[in-house]
PDB file of N, CA and C in Angstrom:
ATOM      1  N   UNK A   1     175.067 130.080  99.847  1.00  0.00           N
ATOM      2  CA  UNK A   1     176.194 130.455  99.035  1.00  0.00           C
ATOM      3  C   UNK A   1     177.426 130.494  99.930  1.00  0.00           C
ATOM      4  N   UNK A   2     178.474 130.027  99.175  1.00  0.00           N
ATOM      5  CA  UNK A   2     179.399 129.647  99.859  1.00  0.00           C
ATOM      6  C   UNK A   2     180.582 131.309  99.398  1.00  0.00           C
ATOM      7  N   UNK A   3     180.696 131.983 100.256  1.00  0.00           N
ATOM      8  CA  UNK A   3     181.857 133.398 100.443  1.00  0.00           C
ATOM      9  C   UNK A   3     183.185 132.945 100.306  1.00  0.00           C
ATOM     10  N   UNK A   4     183.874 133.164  99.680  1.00  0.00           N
ATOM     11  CA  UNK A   4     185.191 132.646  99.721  1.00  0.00           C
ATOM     12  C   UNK A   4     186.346 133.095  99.423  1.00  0.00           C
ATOM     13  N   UNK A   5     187.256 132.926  98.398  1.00  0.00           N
ATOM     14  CA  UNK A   5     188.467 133.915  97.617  1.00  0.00           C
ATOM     15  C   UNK A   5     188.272 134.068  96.046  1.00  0.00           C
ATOM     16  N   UNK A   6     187.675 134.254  95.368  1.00  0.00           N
ATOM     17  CA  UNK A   6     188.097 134.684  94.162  1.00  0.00           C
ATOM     18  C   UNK A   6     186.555 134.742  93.916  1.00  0.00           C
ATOM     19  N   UNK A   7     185.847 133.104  94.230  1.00  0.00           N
ATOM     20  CA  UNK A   7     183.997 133.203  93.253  1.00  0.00           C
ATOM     21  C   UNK A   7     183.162 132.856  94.340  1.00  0.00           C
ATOM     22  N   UNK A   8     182.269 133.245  93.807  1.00  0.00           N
ATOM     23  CA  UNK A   8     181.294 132.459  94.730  1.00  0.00           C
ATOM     24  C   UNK A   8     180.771 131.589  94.441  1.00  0.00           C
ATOM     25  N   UNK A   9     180.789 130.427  94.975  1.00  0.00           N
ATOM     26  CA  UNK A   9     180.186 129.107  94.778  1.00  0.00           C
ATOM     27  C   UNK A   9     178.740 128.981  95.102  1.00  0.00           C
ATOM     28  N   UNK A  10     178.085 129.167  94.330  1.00  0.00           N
ATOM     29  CA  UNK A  10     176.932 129.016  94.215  1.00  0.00           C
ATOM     30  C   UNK A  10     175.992 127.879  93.837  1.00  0.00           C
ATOM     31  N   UNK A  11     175.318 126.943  93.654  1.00  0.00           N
ATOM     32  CA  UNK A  11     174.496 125.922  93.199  1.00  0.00           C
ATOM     33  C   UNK A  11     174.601 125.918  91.756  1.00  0.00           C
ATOM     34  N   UNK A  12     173.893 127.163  91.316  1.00  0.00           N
ATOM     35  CA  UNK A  12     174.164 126.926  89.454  1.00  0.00           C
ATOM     36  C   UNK A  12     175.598 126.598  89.092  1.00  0.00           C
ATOM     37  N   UNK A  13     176.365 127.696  89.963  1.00  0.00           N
ATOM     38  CA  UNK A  13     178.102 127.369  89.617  1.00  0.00           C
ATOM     39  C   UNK A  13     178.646 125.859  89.641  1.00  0.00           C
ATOM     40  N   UNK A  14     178.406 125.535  90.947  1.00  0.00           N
ATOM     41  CA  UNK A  14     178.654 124.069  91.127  1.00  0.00           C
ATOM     42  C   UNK A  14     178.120 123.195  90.356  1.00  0.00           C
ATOM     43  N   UNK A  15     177.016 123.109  89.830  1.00  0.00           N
ATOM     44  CA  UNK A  15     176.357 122.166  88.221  1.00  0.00           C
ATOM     45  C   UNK A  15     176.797 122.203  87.406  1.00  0.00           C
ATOM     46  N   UNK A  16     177.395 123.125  87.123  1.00  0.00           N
ATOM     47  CA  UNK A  16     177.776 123.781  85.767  1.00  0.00           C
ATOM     48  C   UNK A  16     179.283 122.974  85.317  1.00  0.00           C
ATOM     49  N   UNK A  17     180.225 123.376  86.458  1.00  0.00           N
ATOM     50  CA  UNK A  17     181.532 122.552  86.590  1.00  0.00           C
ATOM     51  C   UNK A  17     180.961 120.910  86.853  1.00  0.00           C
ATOM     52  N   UNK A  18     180.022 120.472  87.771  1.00  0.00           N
ATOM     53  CA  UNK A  18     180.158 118.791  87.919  1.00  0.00           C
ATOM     54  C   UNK A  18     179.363 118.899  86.534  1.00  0.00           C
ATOM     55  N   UNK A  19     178.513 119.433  85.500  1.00  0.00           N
ATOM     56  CA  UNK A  19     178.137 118.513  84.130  1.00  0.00           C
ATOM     57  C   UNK A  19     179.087 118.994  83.651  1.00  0.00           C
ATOM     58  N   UNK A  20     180.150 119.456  83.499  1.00  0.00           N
ATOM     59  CA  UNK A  20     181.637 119.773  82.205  1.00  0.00           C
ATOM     60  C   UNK A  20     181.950 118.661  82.472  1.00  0.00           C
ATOM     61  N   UNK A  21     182.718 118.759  84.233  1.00  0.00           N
ATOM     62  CA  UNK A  21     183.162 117.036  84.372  1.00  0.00           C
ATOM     63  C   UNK A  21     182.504 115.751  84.391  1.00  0.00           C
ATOM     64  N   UNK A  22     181.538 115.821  84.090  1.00  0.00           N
ATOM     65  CA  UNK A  22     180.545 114.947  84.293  1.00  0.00           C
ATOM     66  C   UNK A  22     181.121 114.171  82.416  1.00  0.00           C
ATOM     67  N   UNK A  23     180.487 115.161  81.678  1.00  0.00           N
ATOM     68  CA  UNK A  23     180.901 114.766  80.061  1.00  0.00           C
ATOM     69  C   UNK A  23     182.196 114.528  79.874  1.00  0.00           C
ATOM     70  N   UNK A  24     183.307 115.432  80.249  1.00  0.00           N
ATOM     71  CA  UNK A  24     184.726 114.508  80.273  1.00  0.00           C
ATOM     72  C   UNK A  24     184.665 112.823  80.618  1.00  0.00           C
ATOM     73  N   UNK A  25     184.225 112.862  81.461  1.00  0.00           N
ATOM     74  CA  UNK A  25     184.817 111.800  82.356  1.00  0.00           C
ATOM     75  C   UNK A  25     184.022 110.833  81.339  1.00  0.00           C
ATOM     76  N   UNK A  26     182.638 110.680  81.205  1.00  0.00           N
ATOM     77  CA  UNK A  26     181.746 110.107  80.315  1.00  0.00           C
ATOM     78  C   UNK A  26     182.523 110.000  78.779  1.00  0.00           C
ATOM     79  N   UNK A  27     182.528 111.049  78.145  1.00  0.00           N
ATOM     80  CA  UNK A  27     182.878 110.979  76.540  1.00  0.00           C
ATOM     81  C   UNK A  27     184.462 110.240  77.060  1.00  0.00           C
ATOM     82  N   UNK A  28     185.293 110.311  78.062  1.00  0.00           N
ATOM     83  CA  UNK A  28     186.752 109.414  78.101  1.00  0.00           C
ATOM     84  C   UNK A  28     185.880 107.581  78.168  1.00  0.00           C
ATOM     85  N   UNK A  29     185.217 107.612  78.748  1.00  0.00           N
ATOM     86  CA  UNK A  29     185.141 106.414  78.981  1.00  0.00           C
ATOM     87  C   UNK A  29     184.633 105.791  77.592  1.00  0.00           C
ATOM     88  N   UNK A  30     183.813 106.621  76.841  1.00  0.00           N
ATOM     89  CA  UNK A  30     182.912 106.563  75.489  1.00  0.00           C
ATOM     90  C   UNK A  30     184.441 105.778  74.900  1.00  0.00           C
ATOM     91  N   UNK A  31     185.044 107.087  74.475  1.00  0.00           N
ATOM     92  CA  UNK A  31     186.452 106.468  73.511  1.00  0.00           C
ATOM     93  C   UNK A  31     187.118 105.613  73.902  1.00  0.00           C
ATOM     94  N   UNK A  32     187.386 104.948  75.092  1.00  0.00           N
ATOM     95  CA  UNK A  32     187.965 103.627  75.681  1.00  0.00           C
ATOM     96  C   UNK A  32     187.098 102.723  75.131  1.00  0.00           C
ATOM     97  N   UNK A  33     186.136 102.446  75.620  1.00  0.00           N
ATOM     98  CA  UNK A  33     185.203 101.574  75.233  1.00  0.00           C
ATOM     99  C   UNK A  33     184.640 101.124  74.218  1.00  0.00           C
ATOM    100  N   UNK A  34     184.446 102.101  73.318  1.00  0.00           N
ATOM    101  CA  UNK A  34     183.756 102.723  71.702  1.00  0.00           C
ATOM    102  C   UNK A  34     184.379 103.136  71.052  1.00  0.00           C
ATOM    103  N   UNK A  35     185.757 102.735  70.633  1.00  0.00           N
ATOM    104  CA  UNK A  35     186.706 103.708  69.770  1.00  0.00           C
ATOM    105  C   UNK A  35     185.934 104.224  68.585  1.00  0.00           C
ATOM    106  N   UNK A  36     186.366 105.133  68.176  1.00  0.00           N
ATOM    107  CA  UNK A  36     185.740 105.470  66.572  1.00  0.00           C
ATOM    108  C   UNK A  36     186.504 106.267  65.466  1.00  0.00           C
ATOM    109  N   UNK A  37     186.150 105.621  64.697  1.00  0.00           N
ATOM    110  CA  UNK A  37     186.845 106.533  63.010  1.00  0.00           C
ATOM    111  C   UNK A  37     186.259 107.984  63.349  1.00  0.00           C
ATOM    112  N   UNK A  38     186.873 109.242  62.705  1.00  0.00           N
ATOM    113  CA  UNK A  38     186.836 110.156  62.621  1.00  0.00           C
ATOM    114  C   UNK A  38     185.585 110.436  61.179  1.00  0.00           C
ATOM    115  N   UNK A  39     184.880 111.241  61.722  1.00  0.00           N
ATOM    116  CA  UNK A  39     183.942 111.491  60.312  1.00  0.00           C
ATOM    117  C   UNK A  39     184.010 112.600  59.788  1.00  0.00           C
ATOM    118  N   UNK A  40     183.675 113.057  58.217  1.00  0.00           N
ATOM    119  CA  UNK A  40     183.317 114.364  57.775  1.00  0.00           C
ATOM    120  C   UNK A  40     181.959 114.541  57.997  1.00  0.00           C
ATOM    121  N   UNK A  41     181.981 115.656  58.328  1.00  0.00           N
ATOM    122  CA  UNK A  41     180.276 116.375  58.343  1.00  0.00           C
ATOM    123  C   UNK A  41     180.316 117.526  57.571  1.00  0.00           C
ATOM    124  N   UNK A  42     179.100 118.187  57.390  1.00  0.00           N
ATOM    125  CA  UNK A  42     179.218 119.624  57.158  1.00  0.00           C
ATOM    126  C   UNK A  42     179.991 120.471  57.144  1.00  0.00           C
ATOM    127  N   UNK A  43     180.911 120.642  57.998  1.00  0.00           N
ATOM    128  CA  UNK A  43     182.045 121.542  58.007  1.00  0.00           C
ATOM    129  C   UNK A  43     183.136 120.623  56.820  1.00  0.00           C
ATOM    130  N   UNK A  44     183.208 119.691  56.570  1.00  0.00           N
ATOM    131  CA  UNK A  44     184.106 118.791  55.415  1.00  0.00           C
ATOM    132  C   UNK A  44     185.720 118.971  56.305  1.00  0.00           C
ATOM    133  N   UNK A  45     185.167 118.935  57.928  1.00  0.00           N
ATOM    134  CA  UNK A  45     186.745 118.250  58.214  1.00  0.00           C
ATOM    135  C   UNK A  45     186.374 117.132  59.031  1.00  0.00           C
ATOM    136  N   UNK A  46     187.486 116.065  59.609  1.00  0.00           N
ATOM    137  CA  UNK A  46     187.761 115.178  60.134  1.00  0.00           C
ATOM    138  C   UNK A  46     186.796 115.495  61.820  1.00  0.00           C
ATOM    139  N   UNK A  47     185.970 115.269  62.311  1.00  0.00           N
ATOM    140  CA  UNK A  47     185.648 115.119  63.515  1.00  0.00           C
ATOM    141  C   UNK A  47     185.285 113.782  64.763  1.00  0.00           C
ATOM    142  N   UNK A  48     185.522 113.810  65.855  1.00  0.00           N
ATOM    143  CA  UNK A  48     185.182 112.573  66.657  1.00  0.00           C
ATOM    144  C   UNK A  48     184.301 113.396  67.843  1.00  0.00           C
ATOM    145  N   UNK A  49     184.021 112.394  68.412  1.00  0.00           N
ATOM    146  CA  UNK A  49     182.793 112.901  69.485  1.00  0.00           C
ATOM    147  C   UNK A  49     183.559 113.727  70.108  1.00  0.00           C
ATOM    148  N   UNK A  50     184.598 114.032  71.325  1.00  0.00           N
ATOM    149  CA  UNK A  50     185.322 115.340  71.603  1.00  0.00           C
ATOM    150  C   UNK A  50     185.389 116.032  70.912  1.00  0.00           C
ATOM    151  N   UNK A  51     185.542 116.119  69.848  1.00  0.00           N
ATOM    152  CA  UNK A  51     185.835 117.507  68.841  1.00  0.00           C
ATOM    153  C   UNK A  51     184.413 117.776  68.962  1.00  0.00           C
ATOM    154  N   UNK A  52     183.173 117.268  68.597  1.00  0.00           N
ATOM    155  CA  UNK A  52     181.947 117.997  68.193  1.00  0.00           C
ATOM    156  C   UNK A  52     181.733 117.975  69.758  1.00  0.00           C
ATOM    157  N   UNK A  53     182.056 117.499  71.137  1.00  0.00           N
ATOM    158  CA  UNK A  53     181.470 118.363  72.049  1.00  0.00           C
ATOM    159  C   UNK A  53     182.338 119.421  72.068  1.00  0.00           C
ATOM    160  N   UNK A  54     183.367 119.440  71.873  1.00  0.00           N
ATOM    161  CA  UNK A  54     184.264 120.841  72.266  1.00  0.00           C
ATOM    162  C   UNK A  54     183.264 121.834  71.184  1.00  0.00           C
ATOM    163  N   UNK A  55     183.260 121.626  70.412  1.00  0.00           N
ATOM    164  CA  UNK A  55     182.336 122.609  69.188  1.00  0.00           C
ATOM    165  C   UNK A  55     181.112 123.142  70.056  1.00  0.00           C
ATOM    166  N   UNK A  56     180.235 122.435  70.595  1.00  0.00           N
ATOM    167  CA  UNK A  56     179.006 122.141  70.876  1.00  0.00           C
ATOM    168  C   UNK A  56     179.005 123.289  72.554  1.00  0.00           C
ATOM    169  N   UNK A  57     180.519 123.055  72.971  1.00  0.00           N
ATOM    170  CA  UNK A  57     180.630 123.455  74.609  1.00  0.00           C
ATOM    171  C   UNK A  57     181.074 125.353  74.211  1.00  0.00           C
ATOM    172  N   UNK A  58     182.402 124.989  72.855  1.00  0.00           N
ATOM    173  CA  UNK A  58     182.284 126.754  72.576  1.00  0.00           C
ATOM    174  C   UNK A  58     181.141 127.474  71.999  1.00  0.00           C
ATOM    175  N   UNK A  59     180.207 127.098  71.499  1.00  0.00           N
ATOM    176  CA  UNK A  59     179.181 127.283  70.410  1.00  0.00           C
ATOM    177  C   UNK A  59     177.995 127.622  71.679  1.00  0.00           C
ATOM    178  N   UNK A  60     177.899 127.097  72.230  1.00  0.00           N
ATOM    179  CA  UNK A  60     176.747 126.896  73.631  1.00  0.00           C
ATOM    180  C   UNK A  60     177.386 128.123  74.401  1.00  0.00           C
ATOM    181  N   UNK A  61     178.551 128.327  74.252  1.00  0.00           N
ATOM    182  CA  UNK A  61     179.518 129.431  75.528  1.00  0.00           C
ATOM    183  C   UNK A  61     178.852 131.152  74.943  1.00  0.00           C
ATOM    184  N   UNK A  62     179.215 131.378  73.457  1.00  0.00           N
ATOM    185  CA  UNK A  62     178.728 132.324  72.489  1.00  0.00           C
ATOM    186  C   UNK A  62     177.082 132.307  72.609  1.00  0.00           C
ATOM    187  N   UNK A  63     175.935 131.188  72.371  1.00  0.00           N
ATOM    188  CA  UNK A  63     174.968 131.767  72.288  1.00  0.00           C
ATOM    189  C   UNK A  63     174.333 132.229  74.173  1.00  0.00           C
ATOM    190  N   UNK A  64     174.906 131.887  74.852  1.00  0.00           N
ATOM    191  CA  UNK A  64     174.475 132.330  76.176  1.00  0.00           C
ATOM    192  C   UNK A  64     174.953 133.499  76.561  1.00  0.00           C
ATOM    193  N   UNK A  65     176.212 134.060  75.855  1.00  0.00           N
ATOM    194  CA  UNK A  65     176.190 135.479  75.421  1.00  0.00           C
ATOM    195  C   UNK A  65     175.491 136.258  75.213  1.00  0.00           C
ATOM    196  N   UNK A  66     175.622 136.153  74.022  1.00  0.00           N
ATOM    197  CA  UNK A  66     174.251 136.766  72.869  1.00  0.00           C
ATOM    198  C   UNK A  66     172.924 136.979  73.894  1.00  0.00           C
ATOM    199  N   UNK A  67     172.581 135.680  74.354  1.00  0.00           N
ATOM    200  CA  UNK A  67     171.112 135.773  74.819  1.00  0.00           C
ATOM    201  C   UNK A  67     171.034 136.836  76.070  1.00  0.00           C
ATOM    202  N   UNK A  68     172.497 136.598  76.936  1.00  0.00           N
ATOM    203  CA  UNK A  68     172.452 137.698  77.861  1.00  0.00           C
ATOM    204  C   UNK A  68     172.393 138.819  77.781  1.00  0.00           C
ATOM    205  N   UNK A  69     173.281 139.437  75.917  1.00  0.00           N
ATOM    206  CA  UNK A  69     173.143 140.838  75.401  1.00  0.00           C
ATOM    207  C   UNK A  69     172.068 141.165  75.625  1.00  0.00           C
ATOM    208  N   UNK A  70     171.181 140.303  73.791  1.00  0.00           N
ATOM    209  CA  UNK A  70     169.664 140.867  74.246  1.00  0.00           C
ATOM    210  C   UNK A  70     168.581 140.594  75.006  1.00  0.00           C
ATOM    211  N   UNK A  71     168.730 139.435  75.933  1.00  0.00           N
ATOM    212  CA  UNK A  71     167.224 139.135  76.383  1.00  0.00           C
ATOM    213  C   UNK A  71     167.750 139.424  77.939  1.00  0.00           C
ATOM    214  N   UNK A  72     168.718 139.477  78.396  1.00  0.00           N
ATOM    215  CA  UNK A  72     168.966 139.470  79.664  1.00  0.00           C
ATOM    216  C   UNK A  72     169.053 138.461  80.670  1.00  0.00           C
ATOM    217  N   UNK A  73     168.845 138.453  81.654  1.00  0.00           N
ATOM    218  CA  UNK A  73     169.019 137.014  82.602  1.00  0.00           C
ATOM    219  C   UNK A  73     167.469 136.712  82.877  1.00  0.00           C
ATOM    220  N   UNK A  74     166.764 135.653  82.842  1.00  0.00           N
ATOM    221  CA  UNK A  74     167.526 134.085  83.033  1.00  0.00           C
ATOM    222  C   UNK A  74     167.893 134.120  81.946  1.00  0.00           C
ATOM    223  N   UNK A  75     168.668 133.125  81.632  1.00  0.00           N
ATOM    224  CA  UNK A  75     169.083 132.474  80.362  1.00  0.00           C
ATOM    225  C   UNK A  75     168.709 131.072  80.053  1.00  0.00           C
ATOM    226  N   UNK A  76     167.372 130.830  80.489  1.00  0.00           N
ATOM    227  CA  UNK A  76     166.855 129.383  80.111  1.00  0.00           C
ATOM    228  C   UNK A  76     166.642 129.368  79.326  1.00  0.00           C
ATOM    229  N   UNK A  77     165.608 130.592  78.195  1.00  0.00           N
ATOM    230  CA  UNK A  77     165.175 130.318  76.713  1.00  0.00           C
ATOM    231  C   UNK A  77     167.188 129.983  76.067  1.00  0.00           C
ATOM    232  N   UNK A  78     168.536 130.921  76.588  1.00  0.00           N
ATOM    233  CA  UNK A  78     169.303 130.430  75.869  1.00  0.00           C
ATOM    234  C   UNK A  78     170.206 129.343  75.987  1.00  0.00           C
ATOM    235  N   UNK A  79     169.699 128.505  77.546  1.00  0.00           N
ATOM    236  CA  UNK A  79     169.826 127.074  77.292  1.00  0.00           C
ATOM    237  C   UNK A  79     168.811 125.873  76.487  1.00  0.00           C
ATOM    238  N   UNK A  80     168.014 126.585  76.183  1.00  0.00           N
ATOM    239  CA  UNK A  80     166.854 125.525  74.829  1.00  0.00           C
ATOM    240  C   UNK A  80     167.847 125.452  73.616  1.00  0.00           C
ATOM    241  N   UNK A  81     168.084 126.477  73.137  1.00  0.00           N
ATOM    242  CA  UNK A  81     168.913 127.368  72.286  1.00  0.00           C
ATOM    243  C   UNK A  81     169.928 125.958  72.494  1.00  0.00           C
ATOM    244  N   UNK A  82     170.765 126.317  73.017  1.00  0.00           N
ATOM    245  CA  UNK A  82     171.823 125.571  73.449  1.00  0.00           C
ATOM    246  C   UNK A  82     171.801 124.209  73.491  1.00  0.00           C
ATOM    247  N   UNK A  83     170.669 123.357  73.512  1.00  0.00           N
ATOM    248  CA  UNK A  83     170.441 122.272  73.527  1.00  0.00           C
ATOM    249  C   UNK A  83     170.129 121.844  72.089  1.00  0.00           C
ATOM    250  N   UNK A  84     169.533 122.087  71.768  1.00  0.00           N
ATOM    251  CA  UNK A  84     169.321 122.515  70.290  1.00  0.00           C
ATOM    252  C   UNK A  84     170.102 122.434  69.440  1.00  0.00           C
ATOM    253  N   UNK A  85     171.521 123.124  69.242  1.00  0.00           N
ATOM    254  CA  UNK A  85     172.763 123.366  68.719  1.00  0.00           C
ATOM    255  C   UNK A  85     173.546 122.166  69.006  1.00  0.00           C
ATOM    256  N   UNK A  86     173.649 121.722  70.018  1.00  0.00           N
ATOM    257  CA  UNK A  86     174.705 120.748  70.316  1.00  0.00           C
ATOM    258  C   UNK A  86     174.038 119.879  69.980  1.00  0.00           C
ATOM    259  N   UNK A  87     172.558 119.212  70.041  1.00  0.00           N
ATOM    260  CA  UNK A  87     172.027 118.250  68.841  1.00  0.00           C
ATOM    261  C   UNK A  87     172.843 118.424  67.608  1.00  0.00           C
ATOM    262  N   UNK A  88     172.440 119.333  67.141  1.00  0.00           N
ATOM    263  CA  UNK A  88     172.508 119.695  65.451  1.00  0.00           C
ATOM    264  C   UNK A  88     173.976 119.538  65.098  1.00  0.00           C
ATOM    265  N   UNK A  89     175.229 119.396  66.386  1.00  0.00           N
ATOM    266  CA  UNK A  89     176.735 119.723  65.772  1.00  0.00           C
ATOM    267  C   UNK A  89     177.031 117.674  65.727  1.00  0.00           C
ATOM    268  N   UNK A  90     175.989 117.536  67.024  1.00  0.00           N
ATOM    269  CA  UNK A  90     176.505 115.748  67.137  1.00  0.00           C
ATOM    270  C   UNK A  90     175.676 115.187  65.622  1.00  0.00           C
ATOM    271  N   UNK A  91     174.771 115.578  64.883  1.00  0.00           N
ATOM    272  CA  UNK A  91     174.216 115.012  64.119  1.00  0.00           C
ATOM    273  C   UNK A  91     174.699 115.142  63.032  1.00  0.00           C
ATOM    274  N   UNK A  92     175.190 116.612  63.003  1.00  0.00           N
ATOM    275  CA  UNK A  92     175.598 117.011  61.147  1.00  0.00           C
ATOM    276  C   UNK A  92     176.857 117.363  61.386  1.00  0.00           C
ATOM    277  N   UNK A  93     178.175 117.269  62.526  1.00  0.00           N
ATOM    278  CA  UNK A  93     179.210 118.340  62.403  1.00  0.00           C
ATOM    279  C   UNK A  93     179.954 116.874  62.399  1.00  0.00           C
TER     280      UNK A  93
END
């Protein structure tokens, strides 16, 4: 672990930020490459693949919450959870 000024950089920490940027950089290249019409889903508004990961990234932020309320740390059962959900927002949102 890396000691420093504000966080500690840790291994999980550092994954965590390179897969955020990891999907930016990926879903930018998606819409260059793959433009796409905007769809209705379930919610009955206008969405594109950024919008349902942004959904998918706040939605994933809340249940790893929750899971920390009640189940405590680790939080792997509430990354299943989490995997799970962001299926279900790219499929139906």
């Amino acid at each position: 672990m890396i000691k420093g000024g504000w966080m500690a950089w840790t291994f999980p920490v550092a994954l965590f930020f390179w897969v955020i940027a990891s999907l930016l950089v990926t879903f930018t290249i998606l819409a260059i490459r793959f433009p796409e019409t905007p769809r209705v889903g379930i919610l009955r508004i206008e969405t594109t693949r950024g919008d349902r990961l942004f959904i998918s990234l706040l939605g994933s932020a809340f249940i790893c919450l929750v899971w920390l309320f009640f189940a405590g740390p680790p939080v792997w059962g509430g990354l299943v959870l989490c995997l799970a959900y962001a299926a279900a927002v790219f499929v139906w949102v």
